[in-house]
C-alpha atoms as a PDB file:
ATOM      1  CA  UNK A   1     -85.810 -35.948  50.771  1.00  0.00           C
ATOM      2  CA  UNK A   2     -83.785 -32.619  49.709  1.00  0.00           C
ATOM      3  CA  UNK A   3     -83.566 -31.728  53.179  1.00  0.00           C
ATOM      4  CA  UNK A   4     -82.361 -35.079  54.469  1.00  0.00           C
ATOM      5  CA  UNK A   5     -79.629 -35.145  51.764  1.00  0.00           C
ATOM      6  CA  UNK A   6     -78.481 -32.076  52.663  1.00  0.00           C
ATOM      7  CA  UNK A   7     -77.950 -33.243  56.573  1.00  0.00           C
ATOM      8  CA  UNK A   8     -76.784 -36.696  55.504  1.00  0.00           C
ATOM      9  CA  UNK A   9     -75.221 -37.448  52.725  1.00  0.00           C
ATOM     10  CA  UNK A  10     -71.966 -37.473  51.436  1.00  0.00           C
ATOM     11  CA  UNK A  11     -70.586 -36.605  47.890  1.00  0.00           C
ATOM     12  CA  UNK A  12     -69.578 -39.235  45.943  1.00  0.00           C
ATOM     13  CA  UNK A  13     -66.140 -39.726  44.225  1.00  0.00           C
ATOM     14  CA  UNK A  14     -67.843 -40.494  40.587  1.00  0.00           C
ATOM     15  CA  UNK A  15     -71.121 -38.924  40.352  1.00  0.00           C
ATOM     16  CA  UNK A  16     -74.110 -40.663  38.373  1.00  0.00           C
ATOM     17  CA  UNK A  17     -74.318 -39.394  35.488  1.00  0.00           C
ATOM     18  CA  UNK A  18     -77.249 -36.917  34.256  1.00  0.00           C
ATOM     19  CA  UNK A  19     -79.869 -38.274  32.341  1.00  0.00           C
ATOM     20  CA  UNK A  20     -81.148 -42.172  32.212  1.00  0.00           C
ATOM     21  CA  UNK A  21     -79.073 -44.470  34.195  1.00  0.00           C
ATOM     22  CA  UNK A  22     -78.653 -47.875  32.731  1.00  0.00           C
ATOM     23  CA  UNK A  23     -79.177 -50.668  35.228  1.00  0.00           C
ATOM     24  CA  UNK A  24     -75.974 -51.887  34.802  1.00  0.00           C
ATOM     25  CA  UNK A  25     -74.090 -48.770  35.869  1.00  0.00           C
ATOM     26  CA  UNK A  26     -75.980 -48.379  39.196  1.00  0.00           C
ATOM     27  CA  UNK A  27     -75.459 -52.166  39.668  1.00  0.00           C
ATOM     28  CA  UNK A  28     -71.682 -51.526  39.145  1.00  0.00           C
ATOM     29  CA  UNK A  29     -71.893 -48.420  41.488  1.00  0.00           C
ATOM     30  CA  UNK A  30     -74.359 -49.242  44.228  1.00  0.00           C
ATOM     31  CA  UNK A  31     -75.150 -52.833  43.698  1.00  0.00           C
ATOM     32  CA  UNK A  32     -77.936 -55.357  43.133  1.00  0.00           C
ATOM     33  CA  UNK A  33     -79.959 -54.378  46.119  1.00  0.00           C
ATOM     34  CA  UNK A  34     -80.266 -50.914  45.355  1.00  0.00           C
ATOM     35  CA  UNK A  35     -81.351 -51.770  41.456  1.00  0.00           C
ATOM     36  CA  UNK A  36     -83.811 -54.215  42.779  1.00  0.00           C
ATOM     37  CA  UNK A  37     -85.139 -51.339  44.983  1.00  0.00           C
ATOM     38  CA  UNK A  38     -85.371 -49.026  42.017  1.00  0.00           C
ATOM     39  CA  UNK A  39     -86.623 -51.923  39.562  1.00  0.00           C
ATOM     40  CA  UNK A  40     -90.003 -51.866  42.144  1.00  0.00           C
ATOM     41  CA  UNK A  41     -90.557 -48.014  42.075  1.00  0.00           C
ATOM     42  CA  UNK A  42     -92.749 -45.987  40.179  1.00  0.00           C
ATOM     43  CA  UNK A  43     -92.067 -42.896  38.712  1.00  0.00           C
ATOM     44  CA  UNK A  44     -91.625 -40.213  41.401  1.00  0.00           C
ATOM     45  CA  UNK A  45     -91.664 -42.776  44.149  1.00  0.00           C
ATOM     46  CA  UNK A  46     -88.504 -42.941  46.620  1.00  0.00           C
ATOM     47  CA  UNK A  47     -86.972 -46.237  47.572  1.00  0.00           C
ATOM     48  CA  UNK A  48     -86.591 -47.225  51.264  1.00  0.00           C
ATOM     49  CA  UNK A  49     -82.565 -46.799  52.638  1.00  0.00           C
ATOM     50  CA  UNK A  50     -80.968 -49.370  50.836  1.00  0.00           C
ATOM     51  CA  UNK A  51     -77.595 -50.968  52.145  1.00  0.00           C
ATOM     52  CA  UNK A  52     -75.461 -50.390  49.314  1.00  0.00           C
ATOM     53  CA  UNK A  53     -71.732 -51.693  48.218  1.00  0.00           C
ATOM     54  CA  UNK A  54     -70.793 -48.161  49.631  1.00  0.00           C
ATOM     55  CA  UNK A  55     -73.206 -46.897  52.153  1.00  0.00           C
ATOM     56  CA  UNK A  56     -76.926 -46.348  52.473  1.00  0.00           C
ATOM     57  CA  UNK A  57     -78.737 -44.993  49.410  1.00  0.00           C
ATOM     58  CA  UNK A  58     -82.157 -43.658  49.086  1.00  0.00           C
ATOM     59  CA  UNK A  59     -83.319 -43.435  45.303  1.00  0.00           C
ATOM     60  CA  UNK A  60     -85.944 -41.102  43.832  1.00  0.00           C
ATOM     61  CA  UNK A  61     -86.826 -42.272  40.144  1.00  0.00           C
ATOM     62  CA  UNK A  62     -87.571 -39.793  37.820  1.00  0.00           C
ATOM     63  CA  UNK A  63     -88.707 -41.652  34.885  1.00  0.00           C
ATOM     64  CA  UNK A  64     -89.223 -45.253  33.540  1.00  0.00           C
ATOM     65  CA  UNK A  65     -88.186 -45.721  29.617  1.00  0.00           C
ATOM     66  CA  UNK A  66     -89.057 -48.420  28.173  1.00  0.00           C
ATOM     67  CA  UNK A  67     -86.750 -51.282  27.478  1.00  0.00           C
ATOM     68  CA  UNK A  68     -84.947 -51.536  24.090  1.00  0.00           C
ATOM     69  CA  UNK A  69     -83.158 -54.406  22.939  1.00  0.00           C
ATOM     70  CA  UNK A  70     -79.815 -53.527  21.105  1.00  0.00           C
ATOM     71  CA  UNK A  71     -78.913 -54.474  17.667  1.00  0.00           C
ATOM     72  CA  UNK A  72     -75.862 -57.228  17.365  1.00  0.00           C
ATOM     73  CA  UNK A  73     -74.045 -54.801  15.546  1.00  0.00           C
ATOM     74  CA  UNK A  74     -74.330 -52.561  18.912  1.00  0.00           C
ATOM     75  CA  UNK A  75     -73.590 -55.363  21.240  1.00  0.00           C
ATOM     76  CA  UNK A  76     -70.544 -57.215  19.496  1.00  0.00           C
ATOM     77  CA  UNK A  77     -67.732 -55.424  20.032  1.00  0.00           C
ATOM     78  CA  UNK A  78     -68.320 -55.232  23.695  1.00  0.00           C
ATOM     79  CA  UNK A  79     -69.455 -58.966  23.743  1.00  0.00           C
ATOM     80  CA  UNK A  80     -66.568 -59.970  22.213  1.00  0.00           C
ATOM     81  CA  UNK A  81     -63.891 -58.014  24.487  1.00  0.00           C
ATOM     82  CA  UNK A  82     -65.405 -59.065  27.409  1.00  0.00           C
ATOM     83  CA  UNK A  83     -65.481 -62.574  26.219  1.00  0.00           C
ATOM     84  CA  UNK A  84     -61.606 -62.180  25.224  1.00  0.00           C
ATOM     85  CA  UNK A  85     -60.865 -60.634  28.562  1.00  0.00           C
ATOM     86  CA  UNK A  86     -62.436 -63.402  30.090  1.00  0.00           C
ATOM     87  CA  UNK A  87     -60.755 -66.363  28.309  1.00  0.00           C
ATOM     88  CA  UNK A  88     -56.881 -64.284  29.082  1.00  0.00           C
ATOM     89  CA  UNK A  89     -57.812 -63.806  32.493  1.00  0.00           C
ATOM     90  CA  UNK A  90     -58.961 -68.076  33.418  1.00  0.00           C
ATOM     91  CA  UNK A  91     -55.503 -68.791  30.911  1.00  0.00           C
ATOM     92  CA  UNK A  92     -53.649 -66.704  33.389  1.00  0.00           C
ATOM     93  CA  UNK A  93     -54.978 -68.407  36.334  1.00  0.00           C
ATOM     94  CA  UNK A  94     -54.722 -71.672  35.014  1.00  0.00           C
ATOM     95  CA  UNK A  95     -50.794 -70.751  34.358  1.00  0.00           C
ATOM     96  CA  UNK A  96     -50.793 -69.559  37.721  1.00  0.00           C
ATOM     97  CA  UNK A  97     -52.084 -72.616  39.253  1.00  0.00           C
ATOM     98  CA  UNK A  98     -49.469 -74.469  37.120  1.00  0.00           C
ATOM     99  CA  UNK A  99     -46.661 -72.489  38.302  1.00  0.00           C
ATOM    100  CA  UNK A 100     -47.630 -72.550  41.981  1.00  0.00           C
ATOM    101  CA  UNK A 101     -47.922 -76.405  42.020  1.00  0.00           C
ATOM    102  CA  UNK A 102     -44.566 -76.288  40.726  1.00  0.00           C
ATOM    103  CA  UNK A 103     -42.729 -74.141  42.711  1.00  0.00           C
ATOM    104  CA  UNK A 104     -40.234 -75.046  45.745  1.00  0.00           C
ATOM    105  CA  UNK A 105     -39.954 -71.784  47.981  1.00  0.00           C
ATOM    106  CA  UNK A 106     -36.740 -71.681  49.951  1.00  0.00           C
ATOM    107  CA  UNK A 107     -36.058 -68.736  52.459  1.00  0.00           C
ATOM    108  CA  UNK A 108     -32.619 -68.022  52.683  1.00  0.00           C
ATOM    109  CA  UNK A 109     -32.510 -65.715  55.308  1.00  0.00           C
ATOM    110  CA  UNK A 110     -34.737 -67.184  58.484  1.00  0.00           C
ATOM    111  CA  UNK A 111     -35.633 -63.806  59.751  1.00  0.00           C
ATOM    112  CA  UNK A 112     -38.099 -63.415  56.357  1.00  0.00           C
ATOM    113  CA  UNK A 113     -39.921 -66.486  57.503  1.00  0.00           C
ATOM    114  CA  UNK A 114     -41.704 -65.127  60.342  1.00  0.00           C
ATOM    115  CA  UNK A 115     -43.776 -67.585  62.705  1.00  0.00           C
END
């Protein structure tokens, strides 16, 4: 595997970092293929070349921890920023869609409206 990395593979621009990987960070990074791929391994086994969001990745897991469930008080704050960030952004399109419905578009010089 070393020796194929070495020929093959390219750097990325944000490297994992060291340590355990949450799924959700190599979801955000690579995908749901690739955790799917690493969900099946055992420890020490190496996943088959996965198509990835950016490029082919071949995963060797180290070690399996077992799951923990967080306390509220760890998951609230994020919950509820997500949740906020969420509601602003479906406000904003729905003020979008308002505005666009609205609108009347004139071109004043023809040369801007192509075709």
């Amino acid at each position: 595997l070393a020796a194929l990395a070495a020929e093959l593979a390219a750097p990325l621009e944000q490297p994992l970092p060291a340590g355990p990987i949450e799924p959700a960070l190599l979801r955000d990074r690579a995908g749901d293929r690739v955790v799917g791929a690493v969900a099946a391994l055992a420890p020490g086994e190496v996943t088959d070349p996965v198509r990835a969001l950016d490029g082919v990745w071949v995963v060797r897991l180290v070690s399996r921890e077992p799951d923990q469930v967080p306390s509220l008080e760890q998951v609230w704050e994020p919950l509820v920023e997500q949740w906020r960030r969420r509601e602003h952004e479906a406000r904003l399109a729905d003020e979008l869609a308002k505005l666009r419905r609205g609108a009347r578009i004139e071109i004043a010089d023809p040369s801007l409206a192509g075709g």
